[in-house]
C-alpha atoms as a PDB file:
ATOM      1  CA  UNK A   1     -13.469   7.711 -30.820  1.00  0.00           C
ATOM      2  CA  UNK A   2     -10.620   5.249 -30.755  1.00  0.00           C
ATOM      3  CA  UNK A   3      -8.419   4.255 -27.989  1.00  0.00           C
ATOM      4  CA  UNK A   4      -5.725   6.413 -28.960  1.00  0.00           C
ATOM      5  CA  UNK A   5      -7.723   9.297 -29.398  1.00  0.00           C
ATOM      6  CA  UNK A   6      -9.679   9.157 -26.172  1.00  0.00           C
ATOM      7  CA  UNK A   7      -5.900   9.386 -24.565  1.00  0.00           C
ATOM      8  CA  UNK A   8      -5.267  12.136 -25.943  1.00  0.00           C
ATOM      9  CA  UNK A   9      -8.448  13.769 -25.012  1.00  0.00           C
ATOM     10  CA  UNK A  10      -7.840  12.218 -21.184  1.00  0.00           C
ATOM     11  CA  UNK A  11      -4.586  14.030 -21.055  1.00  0.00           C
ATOM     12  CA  UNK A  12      -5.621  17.307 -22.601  1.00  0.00           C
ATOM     13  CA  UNK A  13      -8.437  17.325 -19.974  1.00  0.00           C
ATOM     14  CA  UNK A  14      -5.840  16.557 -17.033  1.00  0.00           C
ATOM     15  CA  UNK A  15      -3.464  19.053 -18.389  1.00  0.00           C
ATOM     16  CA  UNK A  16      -5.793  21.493 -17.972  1.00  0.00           C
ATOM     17  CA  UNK A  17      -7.238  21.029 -14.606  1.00  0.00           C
ATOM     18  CA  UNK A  18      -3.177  21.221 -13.792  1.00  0.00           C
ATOM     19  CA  UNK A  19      -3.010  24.659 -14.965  1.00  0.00           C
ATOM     20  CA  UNK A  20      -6.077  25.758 -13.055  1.00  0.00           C
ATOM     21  CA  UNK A  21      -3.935  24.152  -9.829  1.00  0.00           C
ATOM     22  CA  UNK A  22      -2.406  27.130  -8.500  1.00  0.00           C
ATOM     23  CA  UNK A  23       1.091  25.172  -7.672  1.00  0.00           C
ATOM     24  CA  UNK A  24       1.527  26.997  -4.193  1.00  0.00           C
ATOM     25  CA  UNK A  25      -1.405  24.516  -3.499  1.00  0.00           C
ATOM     26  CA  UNK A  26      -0.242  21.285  -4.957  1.00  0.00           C
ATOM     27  CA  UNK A  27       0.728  20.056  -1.859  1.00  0.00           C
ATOM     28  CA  UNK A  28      -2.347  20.661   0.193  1.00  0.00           C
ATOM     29  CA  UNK A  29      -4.332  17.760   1.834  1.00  0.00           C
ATOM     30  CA  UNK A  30      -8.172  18.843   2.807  1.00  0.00           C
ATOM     31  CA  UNK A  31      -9.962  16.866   5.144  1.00  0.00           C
ATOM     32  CA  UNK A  32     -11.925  14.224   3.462  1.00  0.00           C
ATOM     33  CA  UNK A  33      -9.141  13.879   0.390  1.00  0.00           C
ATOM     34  CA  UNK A  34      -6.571  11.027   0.426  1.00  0.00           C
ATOM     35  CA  UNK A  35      -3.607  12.789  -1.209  1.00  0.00           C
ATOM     36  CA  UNK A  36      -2.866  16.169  -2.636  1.00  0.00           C
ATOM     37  CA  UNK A  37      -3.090  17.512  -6.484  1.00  0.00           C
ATOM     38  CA  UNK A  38       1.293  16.309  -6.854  1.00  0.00           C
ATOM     39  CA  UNK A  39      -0.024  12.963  -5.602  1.00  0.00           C
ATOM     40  CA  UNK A  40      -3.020  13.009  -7.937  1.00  0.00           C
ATOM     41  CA  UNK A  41      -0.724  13.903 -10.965  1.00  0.00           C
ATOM     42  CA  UNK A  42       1.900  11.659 -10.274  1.00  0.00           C
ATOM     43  CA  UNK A  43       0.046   8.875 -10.131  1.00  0.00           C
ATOM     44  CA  UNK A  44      -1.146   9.254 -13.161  1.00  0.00           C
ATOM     45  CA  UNK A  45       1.743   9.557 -14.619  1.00  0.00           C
ATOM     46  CA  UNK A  46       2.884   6.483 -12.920  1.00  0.00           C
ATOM     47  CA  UNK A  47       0.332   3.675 -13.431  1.00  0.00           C
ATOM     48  CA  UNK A  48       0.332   5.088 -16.922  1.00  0.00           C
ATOM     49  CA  UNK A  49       4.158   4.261 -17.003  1.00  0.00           C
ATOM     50  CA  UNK A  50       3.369   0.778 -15.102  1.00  0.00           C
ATOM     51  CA  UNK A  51       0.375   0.068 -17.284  1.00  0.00           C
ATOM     52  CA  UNK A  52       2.071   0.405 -21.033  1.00  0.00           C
ATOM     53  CA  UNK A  53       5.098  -1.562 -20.090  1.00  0.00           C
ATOM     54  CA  UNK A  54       2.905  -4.637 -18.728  1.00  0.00           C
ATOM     55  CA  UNK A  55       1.449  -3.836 -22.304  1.00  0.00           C
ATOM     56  CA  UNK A  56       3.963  -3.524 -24.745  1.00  0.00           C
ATOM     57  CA  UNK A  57       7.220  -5.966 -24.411  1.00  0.00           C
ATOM     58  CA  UNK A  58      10.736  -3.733 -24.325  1.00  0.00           C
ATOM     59  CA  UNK A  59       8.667  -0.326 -23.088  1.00  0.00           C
ATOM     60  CA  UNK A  60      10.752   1.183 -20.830  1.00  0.00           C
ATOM     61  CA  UNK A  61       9.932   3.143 -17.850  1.00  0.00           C
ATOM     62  CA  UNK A  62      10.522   6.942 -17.668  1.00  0.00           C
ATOM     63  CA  UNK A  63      11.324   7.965 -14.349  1.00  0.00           C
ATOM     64  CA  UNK A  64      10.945   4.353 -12.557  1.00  0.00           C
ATOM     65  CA  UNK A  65      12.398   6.350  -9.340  1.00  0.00           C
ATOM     66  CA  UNK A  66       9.355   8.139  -9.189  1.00  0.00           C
ATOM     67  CA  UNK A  67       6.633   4.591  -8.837  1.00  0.00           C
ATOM     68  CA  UNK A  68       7.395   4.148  -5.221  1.00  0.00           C
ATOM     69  CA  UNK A  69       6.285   8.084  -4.601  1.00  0.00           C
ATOM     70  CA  UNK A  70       2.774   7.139  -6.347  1.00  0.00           C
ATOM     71  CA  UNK A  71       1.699   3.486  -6.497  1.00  0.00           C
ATOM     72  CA  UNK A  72      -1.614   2.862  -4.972  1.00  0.00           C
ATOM     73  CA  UNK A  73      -1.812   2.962  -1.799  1.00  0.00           C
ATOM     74  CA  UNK A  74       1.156   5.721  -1.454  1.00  0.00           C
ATOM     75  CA  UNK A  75       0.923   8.890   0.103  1.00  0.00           C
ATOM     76  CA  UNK A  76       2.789  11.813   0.805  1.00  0.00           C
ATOM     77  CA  UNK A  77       3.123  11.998   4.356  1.00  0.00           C
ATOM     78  CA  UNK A  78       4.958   7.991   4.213  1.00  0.00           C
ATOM     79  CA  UNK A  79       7.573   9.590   1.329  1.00  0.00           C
ATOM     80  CA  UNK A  80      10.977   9.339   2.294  1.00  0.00           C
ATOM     81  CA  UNK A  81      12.443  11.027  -0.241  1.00  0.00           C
ATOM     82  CA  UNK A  82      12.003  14.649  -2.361  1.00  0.00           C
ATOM     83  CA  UNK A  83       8.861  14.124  -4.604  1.00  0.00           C
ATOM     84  CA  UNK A  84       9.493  15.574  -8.264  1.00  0.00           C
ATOM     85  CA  UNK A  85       8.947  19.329  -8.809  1.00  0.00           C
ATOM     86  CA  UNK A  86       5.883  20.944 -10.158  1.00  0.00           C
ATOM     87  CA  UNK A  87       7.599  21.194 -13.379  1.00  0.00           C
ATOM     88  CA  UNK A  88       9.623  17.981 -13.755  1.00  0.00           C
ATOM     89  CA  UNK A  89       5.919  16.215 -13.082  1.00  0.00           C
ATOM     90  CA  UNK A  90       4.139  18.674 -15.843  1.00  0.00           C
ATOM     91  CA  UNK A  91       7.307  18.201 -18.232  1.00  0.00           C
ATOM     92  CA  UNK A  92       6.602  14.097 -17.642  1.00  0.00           C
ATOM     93  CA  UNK A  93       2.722  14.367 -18.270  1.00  0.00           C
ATOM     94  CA  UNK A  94       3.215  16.530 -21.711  1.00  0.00           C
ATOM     95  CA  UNK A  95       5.874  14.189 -22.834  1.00  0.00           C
ATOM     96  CA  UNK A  96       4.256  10.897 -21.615  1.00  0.00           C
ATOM     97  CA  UNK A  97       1.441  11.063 -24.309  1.00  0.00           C
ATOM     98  CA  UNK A  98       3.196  11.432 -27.586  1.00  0.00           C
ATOM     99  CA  UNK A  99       6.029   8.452 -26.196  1.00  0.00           C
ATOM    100  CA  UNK A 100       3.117   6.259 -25.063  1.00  0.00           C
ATOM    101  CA  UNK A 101       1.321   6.739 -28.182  1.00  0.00           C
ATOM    102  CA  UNK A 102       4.233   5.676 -30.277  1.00  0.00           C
ATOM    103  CA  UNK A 103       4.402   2.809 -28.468  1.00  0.00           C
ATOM    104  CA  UNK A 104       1.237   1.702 -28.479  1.00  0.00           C
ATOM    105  CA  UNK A 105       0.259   2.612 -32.173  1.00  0.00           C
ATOM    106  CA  UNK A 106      -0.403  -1.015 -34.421  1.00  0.00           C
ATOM    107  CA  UNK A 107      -0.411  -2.994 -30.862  1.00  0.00           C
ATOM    108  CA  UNK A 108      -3.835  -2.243 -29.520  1.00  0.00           C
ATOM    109  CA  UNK A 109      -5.409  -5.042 -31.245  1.00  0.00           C
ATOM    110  CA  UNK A 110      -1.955  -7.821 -29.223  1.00  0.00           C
ATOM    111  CA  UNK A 111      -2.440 -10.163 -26.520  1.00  0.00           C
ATOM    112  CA  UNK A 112      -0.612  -8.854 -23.418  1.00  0.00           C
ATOM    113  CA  UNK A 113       1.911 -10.323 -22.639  1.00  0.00           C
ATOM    114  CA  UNK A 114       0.136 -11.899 -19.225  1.00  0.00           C
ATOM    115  CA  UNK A 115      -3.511 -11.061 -18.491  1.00  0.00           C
ATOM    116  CA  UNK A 116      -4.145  -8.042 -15.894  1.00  0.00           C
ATOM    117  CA  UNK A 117      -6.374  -8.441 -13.310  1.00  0.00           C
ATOM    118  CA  UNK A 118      -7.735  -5.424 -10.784  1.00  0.00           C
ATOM    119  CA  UNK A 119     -10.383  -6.812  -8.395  1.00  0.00           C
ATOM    120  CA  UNK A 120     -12.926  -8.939 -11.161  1.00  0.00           C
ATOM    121  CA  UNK A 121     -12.106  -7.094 -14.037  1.00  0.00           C
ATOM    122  CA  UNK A 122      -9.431  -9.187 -16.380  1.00  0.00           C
ATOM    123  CA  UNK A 123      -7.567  -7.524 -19.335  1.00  0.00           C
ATOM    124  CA  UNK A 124      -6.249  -8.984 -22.096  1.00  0.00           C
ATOM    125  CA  UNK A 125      -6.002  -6.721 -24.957  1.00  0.00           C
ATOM    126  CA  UNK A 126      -3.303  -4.042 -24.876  1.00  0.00           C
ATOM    127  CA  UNK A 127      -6.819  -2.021 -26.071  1.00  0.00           C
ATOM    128  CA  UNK A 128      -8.472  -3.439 -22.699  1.00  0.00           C
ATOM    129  CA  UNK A 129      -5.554  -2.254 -20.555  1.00  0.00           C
ATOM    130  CA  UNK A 130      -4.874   1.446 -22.127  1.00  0.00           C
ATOM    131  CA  UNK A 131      -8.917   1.852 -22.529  1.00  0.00           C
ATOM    132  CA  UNK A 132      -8.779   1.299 -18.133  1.00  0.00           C
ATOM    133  CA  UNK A 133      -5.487   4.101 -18.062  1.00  0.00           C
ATOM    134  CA  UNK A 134      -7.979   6.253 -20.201  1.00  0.00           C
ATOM    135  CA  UNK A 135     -10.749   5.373 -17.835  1.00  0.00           C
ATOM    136  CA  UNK A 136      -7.920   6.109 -14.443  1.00  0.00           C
ATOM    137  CA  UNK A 137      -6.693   9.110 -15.626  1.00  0.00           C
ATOM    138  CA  UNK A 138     -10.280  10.443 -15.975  1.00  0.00           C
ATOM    139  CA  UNK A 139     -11.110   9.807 -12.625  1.00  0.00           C
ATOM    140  CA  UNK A 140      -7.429  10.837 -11.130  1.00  0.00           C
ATOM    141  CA  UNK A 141      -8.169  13.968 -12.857  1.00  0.00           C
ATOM    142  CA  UNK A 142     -11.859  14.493 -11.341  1.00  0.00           C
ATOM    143  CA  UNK A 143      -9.948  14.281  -7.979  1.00  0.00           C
ATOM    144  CA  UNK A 144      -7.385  17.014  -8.797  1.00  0.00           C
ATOM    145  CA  UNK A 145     -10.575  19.144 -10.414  1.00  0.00           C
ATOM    146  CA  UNK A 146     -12.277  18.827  -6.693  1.00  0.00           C
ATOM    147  CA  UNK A 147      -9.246  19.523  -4.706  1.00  0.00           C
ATOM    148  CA  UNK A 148      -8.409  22.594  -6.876  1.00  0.00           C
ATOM    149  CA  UNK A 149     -12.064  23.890  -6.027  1.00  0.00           C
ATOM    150  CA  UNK A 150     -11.393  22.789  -1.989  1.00  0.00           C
ATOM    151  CA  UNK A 151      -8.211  24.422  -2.088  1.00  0.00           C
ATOM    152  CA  UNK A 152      -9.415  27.724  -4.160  1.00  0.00           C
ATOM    153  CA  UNK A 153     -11.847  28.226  -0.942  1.00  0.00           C
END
């Protein structure tokens, strides 16, 4: 399956596990999670955002006042300001694919622009860096499938 693809699949997976999220819980924080399912979505939605314009030269960021809500290491109880409604964040995550894809589409094969580095793992490829989004958003969206089946209790 190429890059692309898998994206799409990634997204049509997280998508779902949204709609199984009843929203009147999206804010909930069990013992033993980090963050909550808004946290969990945004993120994605942000490192996604982060990631493509590290990858592709002249991307610009959709919502860039959202990042600080949702870059690693956030959290909701240290926001200082109104996090983005249920829909404005489900709105961003339908839209984000198709844009992104665009983007991206003849470019997987580029340099980037500067090598990215998380811990010992070095990308260089625009293919490199979506293939780890692909690989975050699959694991962002494994948390928001566990808190929805914490939260359903």
């Amino acid at each position: 399956m190429s890059t692309l693809k898998q994206l799409s699949f990634a997204r049509m997976y997280t998508l779902g596990q949204i709609k199984a999220s009843p929203e009147a819980s999206w804010d909930v924080q069990p013992e033993g999670f980090s963050n909550t399912i808004r946290w969990n979505i945004g993120h994605i939605y942000a490192v996604m955002e982060s990631f493509i314009s590290k990858a592709v030269p002249g991307y610009e960021i959709v919502h860039p006042e959202w990042l600080p809500l949702f870059v690693p290491g956030s959290s909701p109880a240290k926001w200082e300001t109104e996090a983005p409604s249920n829909k404005e964040l489900w709105d961003a995550l339908k839209e984000q694919e198709q844009r992104v894809t665009s983007a991206l589409e003849g470019k997987l094969n580029d340099a980037l622009p500067e090598p990215v580095q998380i811990r010992d793992h070095k990308m260089e490829t625009v293919d490199a860096l979506v293939q780890f989004t692909v690989w975050h958003e699959g694991v962002h969206a494994g948390v928001i499938s566990g808190l929805n089946r914490v939260v359903a209790k």
